[in-house]
PDB file of N, CA and C in Angstrom:
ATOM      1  N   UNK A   1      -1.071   4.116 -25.562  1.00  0.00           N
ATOM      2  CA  UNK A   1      -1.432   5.190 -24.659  1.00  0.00           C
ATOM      3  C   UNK A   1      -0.425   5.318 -23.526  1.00  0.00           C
ATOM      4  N   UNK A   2      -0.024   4.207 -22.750  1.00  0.00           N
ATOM      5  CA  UNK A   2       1.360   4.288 -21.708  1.00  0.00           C
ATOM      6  C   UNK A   2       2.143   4.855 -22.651  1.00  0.00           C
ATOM      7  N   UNK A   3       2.666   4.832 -23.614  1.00  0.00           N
ATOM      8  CA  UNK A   3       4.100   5.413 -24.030  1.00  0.00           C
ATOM      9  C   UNK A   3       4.353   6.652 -23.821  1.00  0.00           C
ATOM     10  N   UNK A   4       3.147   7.301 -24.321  1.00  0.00           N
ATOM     11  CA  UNK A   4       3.321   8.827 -24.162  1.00  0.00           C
ATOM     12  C   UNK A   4       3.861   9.332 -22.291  1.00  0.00           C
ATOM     13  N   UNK A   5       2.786   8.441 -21.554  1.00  0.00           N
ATOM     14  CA  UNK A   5       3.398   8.983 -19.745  1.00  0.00           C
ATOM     15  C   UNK A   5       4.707   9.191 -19.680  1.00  0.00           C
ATOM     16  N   UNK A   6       4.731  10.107 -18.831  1.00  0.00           N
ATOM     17  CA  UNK A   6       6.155  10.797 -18.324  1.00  0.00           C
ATOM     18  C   UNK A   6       6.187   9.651 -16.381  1.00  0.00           C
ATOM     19  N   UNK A   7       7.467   9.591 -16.483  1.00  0.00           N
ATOM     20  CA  UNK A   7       6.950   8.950 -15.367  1.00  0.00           C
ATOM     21  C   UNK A   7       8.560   9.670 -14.267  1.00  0.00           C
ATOM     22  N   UNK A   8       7.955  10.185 -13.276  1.00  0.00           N
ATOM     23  CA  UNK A   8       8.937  11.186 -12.794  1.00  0.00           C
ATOM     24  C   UNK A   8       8.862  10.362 -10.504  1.00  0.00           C
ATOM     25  N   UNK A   9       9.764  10.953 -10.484  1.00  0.00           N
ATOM     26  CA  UNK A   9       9.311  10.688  -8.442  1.00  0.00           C
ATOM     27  C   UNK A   9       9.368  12.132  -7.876  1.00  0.00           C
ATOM     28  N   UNK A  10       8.829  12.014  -6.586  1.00  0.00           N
ATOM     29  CA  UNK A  10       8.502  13.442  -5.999  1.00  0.00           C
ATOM     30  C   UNK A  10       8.843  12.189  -4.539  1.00  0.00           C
ATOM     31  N   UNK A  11       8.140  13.746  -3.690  1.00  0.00           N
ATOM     32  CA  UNK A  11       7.898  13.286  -2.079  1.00  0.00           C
ATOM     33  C   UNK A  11       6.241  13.865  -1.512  1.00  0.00           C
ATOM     34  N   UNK A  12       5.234  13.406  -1.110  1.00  0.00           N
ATOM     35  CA  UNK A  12       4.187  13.752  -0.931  1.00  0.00           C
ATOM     36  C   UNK A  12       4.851  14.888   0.450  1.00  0.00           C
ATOM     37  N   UNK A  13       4.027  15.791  -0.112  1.00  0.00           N
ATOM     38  CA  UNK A  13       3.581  17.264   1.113  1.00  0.00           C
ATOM     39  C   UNK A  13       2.720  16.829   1.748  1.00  0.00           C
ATOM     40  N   UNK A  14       1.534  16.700   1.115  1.00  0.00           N
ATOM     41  CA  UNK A  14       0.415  17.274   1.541  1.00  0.00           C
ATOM     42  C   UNK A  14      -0.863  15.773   1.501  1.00  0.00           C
ATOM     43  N   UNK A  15      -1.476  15.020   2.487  1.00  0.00           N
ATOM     44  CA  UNK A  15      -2.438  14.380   2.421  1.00  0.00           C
ATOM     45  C   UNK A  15      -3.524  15.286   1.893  1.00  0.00           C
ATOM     46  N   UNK A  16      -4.290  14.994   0.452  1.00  0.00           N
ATOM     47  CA  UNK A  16      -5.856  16.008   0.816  1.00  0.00           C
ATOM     48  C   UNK A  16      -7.030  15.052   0.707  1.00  0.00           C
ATOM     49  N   UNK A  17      -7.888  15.701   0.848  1.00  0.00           N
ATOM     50  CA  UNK A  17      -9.523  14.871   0.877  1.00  0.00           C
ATOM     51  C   UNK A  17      -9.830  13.840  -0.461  1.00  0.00           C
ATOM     52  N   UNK A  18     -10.048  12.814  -0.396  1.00  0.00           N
ATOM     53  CA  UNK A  18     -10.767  11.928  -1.499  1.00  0.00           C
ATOM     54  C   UNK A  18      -9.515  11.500  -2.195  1.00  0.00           C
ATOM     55  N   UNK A  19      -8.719  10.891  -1.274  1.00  0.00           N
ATOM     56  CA  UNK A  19      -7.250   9.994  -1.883  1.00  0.00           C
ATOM     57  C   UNK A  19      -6.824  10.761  -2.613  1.00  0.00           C
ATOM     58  N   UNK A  20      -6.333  12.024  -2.821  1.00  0.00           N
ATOM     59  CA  UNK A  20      -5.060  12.830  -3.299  1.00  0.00           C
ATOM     60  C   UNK A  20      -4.428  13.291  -2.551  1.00  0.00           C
ATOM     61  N   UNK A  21      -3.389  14.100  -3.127  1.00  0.00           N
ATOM     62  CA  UNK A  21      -2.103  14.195  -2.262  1.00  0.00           C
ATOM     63  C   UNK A  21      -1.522  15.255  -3.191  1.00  0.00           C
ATOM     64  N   UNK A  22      -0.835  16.484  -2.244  1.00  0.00           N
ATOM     65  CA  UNK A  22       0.340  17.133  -2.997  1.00  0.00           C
ATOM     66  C   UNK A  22       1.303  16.782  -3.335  1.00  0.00           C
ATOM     67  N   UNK A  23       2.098  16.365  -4.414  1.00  0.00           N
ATOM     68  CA  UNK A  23       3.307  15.910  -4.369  1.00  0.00           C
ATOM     69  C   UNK A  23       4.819  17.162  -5.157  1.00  0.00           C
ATOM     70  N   UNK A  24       5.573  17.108  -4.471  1.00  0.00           N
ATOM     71  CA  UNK A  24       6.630  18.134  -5.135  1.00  0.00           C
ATOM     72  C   UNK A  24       7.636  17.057  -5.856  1.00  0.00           C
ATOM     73  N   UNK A  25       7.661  17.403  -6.807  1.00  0.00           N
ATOM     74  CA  UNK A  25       8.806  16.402  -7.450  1.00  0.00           C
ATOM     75  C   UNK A  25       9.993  16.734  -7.570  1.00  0.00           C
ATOM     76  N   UNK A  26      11.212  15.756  -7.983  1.00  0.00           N
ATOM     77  CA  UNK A  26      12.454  16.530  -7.904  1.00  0.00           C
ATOM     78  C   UNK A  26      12.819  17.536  -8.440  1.00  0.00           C
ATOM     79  N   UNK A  27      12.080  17.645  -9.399  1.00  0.00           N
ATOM     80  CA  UNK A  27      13.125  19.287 -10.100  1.00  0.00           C
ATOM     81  C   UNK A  27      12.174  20.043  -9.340  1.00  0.00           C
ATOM     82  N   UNK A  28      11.372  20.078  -8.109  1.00  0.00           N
ATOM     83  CA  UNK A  28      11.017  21.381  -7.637  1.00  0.00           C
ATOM     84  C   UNK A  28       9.159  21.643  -8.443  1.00  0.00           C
ATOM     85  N   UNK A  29       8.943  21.189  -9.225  1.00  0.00           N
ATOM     86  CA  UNK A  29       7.224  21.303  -9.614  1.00  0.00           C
ATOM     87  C   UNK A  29       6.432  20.905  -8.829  1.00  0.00           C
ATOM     88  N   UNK A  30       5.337  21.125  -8.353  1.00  0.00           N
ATOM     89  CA  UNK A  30       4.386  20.899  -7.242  1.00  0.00           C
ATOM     90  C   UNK A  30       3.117  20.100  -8.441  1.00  0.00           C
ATOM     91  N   UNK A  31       2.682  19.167  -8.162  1.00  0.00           N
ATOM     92  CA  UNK A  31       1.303  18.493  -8.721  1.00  0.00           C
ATOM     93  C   UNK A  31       0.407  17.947  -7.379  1.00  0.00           C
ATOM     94  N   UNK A  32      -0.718  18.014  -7.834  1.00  0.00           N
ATOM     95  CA  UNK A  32      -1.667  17.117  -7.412  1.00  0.00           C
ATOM     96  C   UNK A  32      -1.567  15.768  -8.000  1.00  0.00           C
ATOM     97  N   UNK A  33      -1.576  14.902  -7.118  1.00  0.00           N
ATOM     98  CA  UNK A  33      -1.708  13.355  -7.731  1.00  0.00           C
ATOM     99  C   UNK A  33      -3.039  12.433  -7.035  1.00  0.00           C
ATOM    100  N   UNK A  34      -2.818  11.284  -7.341  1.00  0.00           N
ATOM    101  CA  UNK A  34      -3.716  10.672  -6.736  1.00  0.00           C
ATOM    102  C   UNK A  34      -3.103   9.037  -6.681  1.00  0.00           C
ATOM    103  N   UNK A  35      -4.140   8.522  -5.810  1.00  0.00           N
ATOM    104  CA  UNK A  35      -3.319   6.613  -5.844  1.00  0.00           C
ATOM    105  C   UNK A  35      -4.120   6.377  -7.181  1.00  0.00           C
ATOM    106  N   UNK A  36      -3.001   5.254  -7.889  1.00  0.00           N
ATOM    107  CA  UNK A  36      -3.733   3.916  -8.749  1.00  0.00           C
ATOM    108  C   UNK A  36      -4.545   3.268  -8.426  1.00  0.00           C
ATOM    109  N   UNK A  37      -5.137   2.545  -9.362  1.00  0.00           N
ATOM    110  CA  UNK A  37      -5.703   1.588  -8.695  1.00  0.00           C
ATOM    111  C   UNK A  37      -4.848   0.090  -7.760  1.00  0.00           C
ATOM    112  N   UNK A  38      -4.013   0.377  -8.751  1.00  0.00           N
ATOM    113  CA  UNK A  38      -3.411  -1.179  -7.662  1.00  0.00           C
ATOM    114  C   UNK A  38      -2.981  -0.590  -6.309  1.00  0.00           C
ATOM    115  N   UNK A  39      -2.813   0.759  -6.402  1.00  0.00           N
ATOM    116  CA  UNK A  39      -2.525   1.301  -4.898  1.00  0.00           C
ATOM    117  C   UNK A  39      -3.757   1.243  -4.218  1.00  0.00           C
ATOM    118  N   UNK A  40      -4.663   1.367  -4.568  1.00  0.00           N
ATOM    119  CA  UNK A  40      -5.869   1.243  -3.447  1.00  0.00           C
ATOM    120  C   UNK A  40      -6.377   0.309  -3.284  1.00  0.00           C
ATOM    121  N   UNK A  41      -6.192  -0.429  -4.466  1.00  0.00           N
ATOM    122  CA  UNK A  41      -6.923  -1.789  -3.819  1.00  0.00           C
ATOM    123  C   UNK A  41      -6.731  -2.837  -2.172  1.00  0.00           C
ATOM    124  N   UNK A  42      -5.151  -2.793  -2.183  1.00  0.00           N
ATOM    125  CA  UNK A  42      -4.504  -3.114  -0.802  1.00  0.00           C
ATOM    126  C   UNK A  42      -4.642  -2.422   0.084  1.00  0.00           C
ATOM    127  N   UNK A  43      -4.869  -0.940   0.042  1.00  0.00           N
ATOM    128  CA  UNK A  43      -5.257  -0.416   1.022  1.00  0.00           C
ATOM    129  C   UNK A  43      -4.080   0.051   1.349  1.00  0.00           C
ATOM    130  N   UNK A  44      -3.144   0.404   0.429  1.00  0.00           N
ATOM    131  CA  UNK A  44      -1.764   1.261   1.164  1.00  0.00           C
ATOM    132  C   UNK A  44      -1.823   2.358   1.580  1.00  0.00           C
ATOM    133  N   UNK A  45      -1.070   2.867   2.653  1.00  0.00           N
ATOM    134  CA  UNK A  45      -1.410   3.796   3.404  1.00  0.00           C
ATOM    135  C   UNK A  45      -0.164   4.984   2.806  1.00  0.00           C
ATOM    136  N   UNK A  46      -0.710   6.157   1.898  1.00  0.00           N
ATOM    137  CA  UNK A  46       0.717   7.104   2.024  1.00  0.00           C
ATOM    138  C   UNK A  46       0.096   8.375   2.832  1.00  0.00           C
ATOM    139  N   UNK A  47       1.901   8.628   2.940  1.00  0.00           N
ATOM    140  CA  UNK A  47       1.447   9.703   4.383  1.00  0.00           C
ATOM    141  C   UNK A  47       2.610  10.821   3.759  1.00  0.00           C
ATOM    142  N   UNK A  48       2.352  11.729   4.450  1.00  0.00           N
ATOM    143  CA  UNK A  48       3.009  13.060   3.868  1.00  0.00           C
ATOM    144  C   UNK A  48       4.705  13.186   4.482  1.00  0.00           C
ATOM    145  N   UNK A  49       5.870  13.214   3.030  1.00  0.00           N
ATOM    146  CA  UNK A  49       6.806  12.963   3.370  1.00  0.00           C
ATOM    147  C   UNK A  49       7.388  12.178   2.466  1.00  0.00           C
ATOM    148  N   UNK A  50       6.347  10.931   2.446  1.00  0.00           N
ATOM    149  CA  UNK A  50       6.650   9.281   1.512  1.00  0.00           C
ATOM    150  C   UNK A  50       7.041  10.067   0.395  1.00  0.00           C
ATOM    151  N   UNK A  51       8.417   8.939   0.037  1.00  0.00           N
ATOM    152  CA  UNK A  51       8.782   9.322  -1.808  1.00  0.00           C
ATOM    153  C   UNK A  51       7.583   8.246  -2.549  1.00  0.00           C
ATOM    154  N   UNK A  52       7.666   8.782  -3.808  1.00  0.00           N
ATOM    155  CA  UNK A  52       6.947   8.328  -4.518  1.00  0.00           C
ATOM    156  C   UNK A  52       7.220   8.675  -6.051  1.00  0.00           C
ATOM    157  N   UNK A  53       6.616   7.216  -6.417  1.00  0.00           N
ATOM    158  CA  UNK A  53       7.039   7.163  -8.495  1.00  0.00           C
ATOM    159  C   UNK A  53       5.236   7.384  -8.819  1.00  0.00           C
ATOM    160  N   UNK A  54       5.501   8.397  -9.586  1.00  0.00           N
ATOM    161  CA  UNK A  54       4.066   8.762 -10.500  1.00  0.00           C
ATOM    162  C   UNK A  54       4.213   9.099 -11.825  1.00  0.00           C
ATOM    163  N   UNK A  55       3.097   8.550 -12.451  1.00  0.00           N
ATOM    164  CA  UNK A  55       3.288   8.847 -13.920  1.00  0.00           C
ATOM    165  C   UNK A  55       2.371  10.087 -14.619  1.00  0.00           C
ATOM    166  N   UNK A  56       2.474  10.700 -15.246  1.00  0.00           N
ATOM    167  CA  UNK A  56       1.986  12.116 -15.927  1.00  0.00           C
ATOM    168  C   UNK A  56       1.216  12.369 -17.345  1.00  0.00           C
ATOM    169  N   UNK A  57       0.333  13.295 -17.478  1.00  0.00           N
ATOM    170  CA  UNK A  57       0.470  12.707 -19.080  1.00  0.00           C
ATOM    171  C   UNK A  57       0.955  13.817 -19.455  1.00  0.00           C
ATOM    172  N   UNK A  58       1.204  14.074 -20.832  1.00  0.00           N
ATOM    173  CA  UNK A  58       2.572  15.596 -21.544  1.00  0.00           C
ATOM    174  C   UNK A  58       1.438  16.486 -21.668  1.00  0.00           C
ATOM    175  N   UNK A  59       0.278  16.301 -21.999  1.00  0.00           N
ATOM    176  CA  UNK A  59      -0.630  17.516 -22.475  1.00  0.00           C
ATOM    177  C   UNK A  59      -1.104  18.243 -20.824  1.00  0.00           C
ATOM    178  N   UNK A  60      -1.235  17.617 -19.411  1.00  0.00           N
ATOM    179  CA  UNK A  60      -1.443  17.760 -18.396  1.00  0.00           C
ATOM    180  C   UNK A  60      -0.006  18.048 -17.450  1.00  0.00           C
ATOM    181  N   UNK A  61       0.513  19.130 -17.242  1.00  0.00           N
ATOM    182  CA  UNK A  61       1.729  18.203 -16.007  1.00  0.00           C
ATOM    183  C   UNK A  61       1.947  18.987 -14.757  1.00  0.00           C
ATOM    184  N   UNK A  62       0.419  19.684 -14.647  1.00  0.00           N
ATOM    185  CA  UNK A  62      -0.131  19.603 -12.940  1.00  0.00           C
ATOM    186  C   UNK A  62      -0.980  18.283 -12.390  1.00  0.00           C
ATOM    187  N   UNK A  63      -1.112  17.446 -13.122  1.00  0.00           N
ATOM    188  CA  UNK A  63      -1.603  15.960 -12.479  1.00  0.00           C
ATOM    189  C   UNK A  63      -1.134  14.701 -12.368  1.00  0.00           C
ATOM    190  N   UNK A  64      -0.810  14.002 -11.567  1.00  0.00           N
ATOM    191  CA  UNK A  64      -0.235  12.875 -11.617  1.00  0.00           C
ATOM    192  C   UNK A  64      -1.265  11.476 -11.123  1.00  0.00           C
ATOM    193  N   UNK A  65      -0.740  10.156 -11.442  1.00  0.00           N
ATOM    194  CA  UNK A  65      -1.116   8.900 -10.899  1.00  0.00           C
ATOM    195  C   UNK A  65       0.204   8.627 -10.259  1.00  0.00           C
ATOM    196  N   UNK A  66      -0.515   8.209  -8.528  1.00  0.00           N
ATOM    197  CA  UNK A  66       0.822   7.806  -8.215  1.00  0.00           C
ATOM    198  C   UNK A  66       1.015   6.004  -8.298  1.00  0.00           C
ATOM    199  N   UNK A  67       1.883   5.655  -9.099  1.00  0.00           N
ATOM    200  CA  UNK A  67       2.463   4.858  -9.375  1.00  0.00           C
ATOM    201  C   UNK A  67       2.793   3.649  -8.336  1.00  0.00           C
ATOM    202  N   UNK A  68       3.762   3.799  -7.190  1.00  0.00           N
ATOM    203  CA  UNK A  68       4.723   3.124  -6.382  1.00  0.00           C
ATOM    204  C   UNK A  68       5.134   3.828  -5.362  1.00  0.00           C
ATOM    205  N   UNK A  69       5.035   3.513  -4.158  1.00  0.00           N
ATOM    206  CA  UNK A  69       5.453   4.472  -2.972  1.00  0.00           C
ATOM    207  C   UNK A  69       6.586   3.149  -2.570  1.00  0.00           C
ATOM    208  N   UNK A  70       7.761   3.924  -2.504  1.00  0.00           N
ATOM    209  CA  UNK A  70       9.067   3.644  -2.070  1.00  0.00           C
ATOM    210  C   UNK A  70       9.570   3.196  -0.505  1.00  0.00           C
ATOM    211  N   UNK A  71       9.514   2.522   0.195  1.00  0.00           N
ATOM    212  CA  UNK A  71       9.633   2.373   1.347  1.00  0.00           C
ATOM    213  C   UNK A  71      10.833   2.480   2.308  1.00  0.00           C
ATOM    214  N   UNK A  72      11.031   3.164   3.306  1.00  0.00           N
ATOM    215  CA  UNK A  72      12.689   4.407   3.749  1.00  0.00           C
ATOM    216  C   UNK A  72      13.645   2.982   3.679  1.00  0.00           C
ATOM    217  N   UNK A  73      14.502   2.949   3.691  1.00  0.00           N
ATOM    218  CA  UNK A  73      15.408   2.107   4.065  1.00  0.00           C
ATOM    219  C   UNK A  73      15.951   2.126   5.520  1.00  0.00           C
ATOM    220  N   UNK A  74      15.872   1.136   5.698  1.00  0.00           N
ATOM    221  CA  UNK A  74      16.259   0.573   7.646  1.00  0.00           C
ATOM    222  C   UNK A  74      17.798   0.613   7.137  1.00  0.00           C
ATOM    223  N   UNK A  75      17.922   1.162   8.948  1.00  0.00           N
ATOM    224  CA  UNK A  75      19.513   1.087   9.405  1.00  0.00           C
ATOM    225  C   UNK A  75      19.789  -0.083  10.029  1.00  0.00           C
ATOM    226  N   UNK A  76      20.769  -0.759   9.518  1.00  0.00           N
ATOM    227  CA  UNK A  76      21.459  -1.554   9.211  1.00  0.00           C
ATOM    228  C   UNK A  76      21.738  -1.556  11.329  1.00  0.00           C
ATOM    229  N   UNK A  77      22.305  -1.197  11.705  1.00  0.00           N
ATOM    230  CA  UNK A  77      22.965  -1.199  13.108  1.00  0.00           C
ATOM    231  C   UNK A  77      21.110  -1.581  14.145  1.00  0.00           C
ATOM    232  N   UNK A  78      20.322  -0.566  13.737  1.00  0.00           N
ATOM    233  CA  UNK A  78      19.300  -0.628  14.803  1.00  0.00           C
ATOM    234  C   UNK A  78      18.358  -1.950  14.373  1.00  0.00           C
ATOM    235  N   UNK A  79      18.581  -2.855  13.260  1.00  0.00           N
ATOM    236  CA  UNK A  79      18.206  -4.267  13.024  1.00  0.00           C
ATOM    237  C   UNK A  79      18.959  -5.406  13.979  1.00  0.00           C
ATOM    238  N   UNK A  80      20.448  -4.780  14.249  1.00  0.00           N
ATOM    239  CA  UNK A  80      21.397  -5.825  14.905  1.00  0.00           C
ATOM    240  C   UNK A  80      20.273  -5.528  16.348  1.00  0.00           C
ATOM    241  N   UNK A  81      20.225  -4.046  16.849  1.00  0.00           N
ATOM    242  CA  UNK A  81      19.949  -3.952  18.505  1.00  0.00           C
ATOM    243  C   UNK A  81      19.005  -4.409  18.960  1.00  0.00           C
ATOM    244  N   UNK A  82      17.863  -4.375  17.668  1.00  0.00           N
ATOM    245  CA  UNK A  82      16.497  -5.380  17.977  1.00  0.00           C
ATOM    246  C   UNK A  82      16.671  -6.368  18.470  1.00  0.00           C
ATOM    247  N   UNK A  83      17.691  -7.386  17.138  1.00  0.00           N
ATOM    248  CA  UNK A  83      17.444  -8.650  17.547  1.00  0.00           C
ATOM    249  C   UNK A  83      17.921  -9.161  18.741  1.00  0.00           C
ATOM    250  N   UNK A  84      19.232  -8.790  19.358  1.00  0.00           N
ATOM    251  CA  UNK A  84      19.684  -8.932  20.050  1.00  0.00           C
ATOM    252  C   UNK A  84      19.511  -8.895  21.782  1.00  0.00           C
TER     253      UNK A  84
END
């Protein structure tokens, strides 16, 4: 049953009601997604903006599971000014 998922990344738009989220993906398609379960169990917090890996199924591909939320990468210079 995994084989068939499409598994694509976007950037969440849109927080909506009852843990979904708009997400636009890279080629420009807009879906509704939602967290996994291993995403909710911890209690991760996504917020509108966050990239994100979600997987699809082929017969559906206005819906997604989101997968993995990606976390921004720190600048390198404003780690030195902290510590310092």
């Amino acid at each position: 049953m995994s084989k068939d998922l499409i598994e694509m990344q976007g950037s969440v738009t849109e927080v909506l009601p009852d843990s979904r989220y708009r997400v636009v993906l890279d080629n420009g398609h807009p879906v509704i997604a939602y967290s996994g379960g291993r995403m909710r169990k911890p209690h991760l917090r996504i917020l509108a903006g966050d990239k994100v890996t979600l997987k699809m199924s082929p017969s559906d591909l206005t819906k997604g599971r989101i997968t993995y939320r990606h976390l921004p990468k720190r600048n390198q210079s404003n780690d030195r000014a902290r510590r310092s």
